[in-house]
PDB file of N, CA and C in Angstrom:
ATOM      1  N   UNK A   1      14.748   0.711 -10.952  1.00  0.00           N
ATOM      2  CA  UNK A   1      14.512   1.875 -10.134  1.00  0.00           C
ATOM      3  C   UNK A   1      14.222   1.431  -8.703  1.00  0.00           C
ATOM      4  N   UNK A   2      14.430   2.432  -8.042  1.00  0.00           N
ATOM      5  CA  UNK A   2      14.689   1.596  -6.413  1.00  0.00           C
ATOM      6  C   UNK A   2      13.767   3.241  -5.715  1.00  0.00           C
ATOM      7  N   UNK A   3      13.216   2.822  -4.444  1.00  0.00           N
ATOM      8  CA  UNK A   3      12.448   3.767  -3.295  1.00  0.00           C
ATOM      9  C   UNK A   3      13.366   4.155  -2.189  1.00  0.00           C
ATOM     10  N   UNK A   4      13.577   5.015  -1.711  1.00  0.00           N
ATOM     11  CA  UNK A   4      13.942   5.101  -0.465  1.00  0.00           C
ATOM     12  C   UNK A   4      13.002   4.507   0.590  1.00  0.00           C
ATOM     13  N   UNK A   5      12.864   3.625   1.649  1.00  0.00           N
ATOM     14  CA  UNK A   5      11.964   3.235   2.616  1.00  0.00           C
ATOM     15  C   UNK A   5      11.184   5.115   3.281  1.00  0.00           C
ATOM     16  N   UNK A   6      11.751   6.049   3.127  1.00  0.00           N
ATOM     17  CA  UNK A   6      10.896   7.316   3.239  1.00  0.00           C
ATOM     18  C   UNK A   6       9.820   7.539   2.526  1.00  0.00           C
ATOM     19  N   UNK A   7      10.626   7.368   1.057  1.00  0.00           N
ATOM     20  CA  UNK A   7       9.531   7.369   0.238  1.00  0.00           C
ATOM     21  C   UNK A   7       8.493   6.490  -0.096  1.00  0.00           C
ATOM     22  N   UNK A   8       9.336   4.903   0.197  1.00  0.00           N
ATOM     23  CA  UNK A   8       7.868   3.868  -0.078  1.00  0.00           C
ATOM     24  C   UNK A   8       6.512   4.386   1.107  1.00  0.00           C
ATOM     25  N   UNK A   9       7.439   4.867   2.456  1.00  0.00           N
ATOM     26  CA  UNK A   9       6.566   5.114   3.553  1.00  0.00           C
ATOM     27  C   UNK A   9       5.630   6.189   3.372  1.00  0.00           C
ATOM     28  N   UNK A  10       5.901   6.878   2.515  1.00  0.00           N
ATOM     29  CA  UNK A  10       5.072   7.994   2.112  1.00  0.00           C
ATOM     30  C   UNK A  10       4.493   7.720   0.979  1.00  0.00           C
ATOM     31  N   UNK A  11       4.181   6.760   0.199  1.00  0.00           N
ATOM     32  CA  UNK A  11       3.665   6.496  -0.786  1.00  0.00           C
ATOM     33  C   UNK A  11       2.770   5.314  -0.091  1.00  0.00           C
ATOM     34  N   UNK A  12       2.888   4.594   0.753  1.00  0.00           N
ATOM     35  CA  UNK A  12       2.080   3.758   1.777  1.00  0.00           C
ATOM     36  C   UNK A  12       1.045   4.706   2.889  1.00  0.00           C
ATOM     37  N   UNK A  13       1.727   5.547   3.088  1.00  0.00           N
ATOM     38  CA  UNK A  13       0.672   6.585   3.751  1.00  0.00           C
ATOM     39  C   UNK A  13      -0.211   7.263   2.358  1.00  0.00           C
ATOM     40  N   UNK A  14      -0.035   7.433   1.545  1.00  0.00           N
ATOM     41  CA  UNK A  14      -1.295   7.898   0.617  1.00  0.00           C
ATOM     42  C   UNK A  14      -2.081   6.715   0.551  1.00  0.00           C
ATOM     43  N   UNK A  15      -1.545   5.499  -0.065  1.00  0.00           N
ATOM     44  CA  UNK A  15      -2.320   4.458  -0.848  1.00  0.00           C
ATOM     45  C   UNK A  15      -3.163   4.436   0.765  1.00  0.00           C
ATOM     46  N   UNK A  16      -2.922   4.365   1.889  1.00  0.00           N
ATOM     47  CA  UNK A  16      -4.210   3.949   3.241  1.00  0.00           C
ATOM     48  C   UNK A  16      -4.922   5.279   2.869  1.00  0.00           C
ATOM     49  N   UNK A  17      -4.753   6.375   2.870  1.00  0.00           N
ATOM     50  CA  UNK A  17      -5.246   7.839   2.914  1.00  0.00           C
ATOM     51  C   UNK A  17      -6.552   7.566   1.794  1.00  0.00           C
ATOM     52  N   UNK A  18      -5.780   6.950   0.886  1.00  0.00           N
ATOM     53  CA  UNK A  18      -6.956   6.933  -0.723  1.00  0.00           C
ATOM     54  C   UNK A  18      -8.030   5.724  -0.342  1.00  0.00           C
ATOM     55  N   UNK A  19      -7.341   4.845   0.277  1.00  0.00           N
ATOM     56  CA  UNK A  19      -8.272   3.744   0.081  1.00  0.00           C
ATOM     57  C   UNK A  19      -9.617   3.955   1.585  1.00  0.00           C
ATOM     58  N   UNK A  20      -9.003   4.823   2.448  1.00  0.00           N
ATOM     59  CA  UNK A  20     -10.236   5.060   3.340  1.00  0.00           C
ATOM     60  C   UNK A  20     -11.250   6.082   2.772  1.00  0.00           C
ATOM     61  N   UNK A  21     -10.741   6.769   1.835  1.00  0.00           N
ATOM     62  CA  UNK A  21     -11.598   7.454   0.857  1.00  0.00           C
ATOM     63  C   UNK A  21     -12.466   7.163  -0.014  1.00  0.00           C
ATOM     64  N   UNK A  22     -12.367   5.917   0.095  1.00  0.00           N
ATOM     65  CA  UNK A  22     -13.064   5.190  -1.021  1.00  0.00           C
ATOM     66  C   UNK A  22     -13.867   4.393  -0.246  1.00  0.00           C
ATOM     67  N   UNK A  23     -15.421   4.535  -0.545  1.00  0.00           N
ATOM     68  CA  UNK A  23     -16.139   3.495  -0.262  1.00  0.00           C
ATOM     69  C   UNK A  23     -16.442   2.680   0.016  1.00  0.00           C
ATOM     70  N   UNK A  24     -16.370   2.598  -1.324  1.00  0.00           N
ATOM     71  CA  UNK A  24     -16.420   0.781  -1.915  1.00  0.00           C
ATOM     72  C   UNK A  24     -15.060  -0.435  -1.497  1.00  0.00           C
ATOM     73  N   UNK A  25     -13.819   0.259  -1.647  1.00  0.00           N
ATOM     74  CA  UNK A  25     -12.915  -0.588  -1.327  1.00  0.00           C
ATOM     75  C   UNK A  25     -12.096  -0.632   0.467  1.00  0.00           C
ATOM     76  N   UNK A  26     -12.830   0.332   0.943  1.00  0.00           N
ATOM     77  CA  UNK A  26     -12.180   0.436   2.424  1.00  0.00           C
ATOM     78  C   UNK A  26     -12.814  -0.851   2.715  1.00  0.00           C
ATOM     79  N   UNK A  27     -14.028  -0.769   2.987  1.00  0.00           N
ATOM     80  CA  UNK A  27     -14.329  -2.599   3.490  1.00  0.00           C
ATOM     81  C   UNK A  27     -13.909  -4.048   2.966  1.00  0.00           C
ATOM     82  N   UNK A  28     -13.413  -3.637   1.781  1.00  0.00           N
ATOM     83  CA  UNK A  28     -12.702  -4.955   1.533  1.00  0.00           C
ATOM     84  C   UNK A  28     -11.534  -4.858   1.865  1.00  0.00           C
ATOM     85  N   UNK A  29     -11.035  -3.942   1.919  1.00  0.00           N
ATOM     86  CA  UNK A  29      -9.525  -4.235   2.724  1.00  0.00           C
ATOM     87  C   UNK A  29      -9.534  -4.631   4.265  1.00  0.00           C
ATOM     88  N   UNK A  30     -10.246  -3.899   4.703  1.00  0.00           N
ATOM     89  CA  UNK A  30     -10.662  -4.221   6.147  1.00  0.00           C
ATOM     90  C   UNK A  30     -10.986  -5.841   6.407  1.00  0.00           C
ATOM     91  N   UNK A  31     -12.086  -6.292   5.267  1.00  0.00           N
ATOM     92  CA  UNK A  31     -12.780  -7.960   5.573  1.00  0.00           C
ATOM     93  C   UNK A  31     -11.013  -8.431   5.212  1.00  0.00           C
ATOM     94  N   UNK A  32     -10.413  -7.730   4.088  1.00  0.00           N
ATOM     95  CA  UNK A  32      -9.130  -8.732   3.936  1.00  0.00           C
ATOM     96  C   UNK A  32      -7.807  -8.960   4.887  1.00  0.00           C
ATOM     97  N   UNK A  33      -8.161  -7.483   5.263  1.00  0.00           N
ATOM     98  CA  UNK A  33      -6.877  -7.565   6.513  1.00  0.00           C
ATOM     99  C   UNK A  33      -7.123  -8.304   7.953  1.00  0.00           C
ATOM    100  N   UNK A  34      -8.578  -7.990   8.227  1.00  0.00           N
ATOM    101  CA  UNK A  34      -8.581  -8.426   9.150  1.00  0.00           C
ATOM    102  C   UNK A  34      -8.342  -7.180  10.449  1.00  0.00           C
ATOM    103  N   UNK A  35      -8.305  -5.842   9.946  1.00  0.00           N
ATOM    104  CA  UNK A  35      -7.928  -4.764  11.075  1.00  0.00           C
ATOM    105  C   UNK A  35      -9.044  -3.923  10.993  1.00  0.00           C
ATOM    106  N   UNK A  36      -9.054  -3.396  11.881  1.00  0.00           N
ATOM    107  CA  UNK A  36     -10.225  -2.817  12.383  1.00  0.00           C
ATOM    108  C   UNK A  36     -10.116  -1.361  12.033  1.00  0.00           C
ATOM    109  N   UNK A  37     -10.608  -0.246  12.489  1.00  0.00           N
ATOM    110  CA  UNK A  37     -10.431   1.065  12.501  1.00  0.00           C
ATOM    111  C   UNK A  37      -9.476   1.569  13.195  1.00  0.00           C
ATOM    112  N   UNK A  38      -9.716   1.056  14.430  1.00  0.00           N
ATOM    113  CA  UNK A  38      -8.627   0.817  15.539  1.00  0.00           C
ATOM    114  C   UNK A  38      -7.363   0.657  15.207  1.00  0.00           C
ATOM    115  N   UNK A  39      -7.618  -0.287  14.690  1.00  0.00           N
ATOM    116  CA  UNK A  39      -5.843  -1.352  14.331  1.00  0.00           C
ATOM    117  C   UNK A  39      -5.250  -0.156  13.295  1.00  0.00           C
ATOM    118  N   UNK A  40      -5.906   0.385  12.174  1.00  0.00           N
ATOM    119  CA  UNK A  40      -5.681   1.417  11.343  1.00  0.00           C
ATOM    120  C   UNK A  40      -4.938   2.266  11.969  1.00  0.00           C
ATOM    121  N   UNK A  41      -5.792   3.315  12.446  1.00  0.00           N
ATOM    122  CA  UNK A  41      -4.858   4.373  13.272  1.00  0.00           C
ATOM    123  C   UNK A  41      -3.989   4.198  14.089  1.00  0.00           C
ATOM    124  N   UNK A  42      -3.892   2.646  15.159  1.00  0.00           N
ATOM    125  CA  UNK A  42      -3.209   2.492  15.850  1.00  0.00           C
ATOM    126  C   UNK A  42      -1.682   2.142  14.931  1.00  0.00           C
ATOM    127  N   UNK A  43      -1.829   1.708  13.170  1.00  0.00           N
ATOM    128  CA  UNK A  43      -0.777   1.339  12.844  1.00  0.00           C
ATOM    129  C   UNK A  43      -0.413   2.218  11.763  1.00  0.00           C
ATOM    130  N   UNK A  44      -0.962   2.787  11.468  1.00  0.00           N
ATOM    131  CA  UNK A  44      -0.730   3.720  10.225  1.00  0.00           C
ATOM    132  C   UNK A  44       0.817   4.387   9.604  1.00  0.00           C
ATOM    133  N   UNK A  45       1.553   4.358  10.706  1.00  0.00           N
ATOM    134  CA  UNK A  45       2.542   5.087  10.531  1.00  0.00           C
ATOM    135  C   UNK A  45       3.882   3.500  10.652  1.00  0.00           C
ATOM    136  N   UNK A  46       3.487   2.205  10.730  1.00  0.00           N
ATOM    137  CA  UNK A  46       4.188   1.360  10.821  1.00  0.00           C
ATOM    138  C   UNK A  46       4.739   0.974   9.236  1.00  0.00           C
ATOM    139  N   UNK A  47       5.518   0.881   9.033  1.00  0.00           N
ATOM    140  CA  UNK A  47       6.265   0.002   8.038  1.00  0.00           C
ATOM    141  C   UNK A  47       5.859  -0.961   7.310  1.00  0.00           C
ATOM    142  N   UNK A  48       5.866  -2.033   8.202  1.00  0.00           N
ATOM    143  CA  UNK A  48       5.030  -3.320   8.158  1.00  0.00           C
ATOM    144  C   UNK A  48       3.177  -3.030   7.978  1.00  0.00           C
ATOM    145  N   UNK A  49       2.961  -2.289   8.340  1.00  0.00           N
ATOM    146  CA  UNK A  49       1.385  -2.106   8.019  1.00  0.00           C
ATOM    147  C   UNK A  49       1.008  -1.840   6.688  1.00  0.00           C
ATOM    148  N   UNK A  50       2.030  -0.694   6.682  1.00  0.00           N
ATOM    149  CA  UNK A  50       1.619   0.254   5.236  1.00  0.00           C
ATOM    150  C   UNK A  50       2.458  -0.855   3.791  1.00  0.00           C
ATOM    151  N   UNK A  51       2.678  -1.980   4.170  1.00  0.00           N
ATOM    152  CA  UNK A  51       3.592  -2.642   3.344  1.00  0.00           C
ATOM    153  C   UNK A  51       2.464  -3.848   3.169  1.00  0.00           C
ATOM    154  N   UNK A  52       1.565  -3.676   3.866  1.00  0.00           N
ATOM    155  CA  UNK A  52       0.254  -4.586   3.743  1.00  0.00           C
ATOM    156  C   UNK A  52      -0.547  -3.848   3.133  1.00  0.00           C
ATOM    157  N   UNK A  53      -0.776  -2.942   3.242  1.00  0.00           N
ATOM    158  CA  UNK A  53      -1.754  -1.751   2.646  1.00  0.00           C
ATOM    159  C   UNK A  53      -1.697  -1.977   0.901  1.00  0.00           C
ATOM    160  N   UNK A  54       0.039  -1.363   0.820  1.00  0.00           N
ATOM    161  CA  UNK A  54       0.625  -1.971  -1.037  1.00  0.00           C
ATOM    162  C   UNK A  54       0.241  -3.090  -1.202  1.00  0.00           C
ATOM    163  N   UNK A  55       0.488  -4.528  -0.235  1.00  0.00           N
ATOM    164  CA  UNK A  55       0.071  -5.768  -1.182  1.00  0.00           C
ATOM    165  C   UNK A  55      -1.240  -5.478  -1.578  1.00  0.00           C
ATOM    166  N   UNK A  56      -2.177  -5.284  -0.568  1.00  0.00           N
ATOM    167  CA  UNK A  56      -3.763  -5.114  -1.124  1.00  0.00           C
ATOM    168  C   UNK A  56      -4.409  -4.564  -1.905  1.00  0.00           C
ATOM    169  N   UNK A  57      -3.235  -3.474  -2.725  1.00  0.00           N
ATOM    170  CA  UNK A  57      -3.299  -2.504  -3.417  1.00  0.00           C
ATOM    171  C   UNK A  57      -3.059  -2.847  -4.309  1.00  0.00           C
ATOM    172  N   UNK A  58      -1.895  -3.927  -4.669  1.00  0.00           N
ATOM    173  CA  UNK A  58      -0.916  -4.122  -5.659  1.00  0.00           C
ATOM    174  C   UNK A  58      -1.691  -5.919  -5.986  1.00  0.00           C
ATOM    175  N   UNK A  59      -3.187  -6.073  -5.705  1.00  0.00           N
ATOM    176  CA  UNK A  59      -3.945  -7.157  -5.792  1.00  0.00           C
ATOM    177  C   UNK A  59      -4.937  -6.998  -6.755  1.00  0.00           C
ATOM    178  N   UNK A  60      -4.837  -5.261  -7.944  1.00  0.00           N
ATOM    179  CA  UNK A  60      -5.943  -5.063  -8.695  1.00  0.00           C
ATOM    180  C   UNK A  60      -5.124  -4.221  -9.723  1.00  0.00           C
ATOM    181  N   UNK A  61      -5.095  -4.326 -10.585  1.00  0.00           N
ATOM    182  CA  UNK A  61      -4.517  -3.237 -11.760  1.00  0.00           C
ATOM    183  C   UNK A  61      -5.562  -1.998 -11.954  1.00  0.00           C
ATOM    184  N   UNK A  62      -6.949  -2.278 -11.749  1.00  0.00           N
ATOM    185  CA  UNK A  62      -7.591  -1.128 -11.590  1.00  0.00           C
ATOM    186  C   UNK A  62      -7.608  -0.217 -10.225  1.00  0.00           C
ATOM    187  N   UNK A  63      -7.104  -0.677  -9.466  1.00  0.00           N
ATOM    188  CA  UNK A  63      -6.724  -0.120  -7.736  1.00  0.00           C
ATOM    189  C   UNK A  63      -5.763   0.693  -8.373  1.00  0.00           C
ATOM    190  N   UNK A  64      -4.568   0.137  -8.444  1.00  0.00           N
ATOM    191  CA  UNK A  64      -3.532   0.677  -8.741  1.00  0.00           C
ATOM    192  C   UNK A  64      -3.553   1.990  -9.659  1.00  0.00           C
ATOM    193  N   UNK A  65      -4.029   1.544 -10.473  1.00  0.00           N
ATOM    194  CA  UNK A  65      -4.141   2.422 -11.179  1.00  0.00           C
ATOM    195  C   UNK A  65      -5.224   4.107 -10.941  1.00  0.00           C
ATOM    196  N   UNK A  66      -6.089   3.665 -10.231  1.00  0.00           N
ATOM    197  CA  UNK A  66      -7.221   4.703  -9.660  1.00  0.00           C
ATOM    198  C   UNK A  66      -6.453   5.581  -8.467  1.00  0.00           C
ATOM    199  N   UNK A  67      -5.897   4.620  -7.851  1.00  0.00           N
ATOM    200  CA  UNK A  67      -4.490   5.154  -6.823  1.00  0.00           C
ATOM    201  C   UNK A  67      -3.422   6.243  -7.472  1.00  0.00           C
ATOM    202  N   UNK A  68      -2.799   5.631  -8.676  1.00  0.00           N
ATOM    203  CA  UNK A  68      -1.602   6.733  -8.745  1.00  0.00           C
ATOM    204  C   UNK A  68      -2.190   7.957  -9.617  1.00  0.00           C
ATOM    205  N   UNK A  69      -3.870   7.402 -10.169  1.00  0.00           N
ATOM    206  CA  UNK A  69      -4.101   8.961 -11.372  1.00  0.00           C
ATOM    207  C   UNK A  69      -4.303   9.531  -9.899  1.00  0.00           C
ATOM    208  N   UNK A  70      -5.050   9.279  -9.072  1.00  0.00           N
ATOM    209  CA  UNK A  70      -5.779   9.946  -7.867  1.00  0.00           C
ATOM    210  C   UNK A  70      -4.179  10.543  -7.012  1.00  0.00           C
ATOM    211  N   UNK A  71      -2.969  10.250  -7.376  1.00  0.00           N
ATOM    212  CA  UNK A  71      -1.300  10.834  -6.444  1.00  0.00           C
ATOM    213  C   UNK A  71      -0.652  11.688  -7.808  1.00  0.00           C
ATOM    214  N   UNK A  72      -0.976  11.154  -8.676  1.00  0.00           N
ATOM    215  CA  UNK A  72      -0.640  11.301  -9.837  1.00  0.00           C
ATOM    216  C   UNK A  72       1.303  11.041 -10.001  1.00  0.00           C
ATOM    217  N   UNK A  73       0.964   9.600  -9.514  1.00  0.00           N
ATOM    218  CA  UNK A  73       2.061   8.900  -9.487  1.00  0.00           C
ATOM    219  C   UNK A  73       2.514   8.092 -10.771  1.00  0.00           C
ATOM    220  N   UNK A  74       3.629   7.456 -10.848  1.00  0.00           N
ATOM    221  CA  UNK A  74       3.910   6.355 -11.958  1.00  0.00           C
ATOM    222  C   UNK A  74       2.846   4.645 -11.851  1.00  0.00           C
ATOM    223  N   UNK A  75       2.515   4.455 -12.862  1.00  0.00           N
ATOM    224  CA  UNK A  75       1.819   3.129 -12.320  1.00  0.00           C
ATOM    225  C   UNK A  75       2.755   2.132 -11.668  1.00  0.00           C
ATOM    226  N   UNK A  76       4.196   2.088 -11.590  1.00  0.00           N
ATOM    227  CA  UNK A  76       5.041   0.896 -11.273  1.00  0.00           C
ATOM    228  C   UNK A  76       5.889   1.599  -9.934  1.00  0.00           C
ATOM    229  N   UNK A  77       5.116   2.548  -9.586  1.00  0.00           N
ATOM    230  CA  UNK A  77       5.500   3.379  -7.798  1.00  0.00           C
ATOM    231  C   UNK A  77       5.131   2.850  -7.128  1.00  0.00           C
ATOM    232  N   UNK A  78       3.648   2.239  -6.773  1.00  0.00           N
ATOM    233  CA  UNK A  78       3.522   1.313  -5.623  1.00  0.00           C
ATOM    234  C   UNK A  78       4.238   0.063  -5.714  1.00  0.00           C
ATOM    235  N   UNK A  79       4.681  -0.739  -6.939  1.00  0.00           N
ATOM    236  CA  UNK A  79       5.273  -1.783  -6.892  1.00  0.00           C
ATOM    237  C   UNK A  79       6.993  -1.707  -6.201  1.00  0.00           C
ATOM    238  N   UNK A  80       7.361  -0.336  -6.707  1.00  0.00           N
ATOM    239  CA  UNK A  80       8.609  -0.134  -6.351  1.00  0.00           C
ATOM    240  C   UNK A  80       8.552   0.397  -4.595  1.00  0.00           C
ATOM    241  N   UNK A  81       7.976   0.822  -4.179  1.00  0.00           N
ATOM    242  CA  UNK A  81       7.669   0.979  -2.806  1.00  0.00           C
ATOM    243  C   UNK A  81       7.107   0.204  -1.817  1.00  0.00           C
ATOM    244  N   UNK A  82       6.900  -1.179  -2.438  1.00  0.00           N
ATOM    245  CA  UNK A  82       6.210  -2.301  -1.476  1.00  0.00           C
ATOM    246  C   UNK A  82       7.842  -2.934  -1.649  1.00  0.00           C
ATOM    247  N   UNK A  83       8.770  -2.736  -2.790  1.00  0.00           N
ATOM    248  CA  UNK A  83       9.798  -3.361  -2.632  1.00  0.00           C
ATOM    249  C   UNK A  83      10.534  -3.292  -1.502  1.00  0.00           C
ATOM    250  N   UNK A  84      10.501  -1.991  -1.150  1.00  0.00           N
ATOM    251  CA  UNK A  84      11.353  -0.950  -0.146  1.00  0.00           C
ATOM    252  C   UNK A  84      11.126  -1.446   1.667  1.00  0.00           C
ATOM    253  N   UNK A  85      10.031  -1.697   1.908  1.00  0.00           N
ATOM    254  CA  UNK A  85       9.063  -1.838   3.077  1.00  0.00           C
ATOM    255  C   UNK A  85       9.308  -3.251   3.214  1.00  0.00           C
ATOM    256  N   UNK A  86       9.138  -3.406   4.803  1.00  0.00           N
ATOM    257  CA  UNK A  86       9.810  -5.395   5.102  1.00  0.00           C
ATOM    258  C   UNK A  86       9.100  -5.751   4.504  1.00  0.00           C
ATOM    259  N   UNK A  87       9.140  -7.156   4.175  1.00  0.00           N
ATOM    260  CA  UNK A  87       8.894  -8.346   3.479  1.00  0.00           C
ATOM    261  C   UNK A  87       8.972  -8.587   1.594  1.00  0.00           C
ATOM    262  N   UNK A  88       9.249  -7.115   1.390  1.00  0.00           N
ATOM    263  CA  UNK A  88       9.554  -6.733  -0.188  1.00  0.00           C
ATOM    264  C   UNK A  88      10.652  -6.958  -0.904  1.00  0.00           C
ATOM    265  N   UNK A  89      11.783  -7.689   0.266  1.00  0.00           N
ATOM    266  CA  UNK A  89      12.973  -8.398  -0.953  1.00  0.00           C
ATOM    267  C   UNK A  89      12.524  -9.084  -2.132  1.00  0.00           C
ATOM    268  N   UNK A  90      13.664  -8.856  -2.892  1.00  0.00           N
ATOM    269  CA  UNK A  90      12.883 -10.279  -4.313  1.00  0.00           C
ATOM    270  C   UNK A  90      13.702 -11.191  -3.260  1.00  0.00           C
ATOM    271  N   UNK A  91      13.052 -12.729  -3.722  1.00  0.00           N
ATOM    272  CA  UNK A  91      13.679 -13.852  -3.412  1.00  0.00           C
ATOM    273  C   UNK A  91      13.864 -14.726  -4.365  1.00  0.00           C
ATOM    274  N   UNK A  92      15.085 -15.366  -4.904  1.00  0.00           N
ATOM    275  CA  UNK A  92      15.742 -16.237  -5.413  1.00  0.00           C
ATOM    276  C   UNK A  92      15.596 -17.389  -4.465  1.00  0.00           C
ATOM    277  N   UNK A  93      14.878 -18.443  -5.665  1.00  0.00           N
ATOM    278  CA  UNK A  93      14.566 -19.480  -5.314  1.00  0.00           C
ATOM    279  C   UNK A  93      15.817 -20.461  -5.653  1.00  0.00           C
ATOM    280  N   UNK A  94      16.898 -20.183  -6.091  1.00  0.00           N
ATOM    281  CA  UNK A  94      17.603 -21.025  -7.099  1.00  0.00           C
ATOM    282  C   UNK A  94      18.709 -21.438  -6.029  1.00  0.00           C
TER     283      UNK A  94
END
């Protein structure tokens, strides 16, 4: 199954939407990213941002999962939508 980059982009704009909603895990994304509040809003709508947002997301099976009951998405939607967004080719090592 494959994303349209619209749709990964809109499924990257929830997963930031949910995770500033959350408490507990907005500051660890923040200590992990390294972006500020600032940097947030200033990037929110980037590609490349929200494709960082999924890895950090796609770093907990209980994230993930609290994420798509909370979109009431498929559990294997953020994986398929970080595909979509730069740096999400598969790569063949062979």
């Amino acid at each position: 199954m494959s994303v349209s980059q619209d749709a990964a982009e809109e499924i990257g704009v929830k997963a930031l939407i949910w995770l500033a909603g959350n408490d507990d895990l907005m500051p660890v994304f923040l200590g992990a990213s390294g972006a500020s509040v600032d940097d947030i809003k200033a990037s929110a709508g980037e590609p490349a941002f929200l494709a960082s947002v999924l890895d950090f997301l796609l770093m907990d099976d209980a994230w993930v999962m609290g994420f798509c009951e909370a979109e009431g998405l498929k559990y294997d939607q953020p994986m398929y939508a970080r595909a979509a967004l730069p740096g999400g080719e598969q790569v063949n090592w062979t």
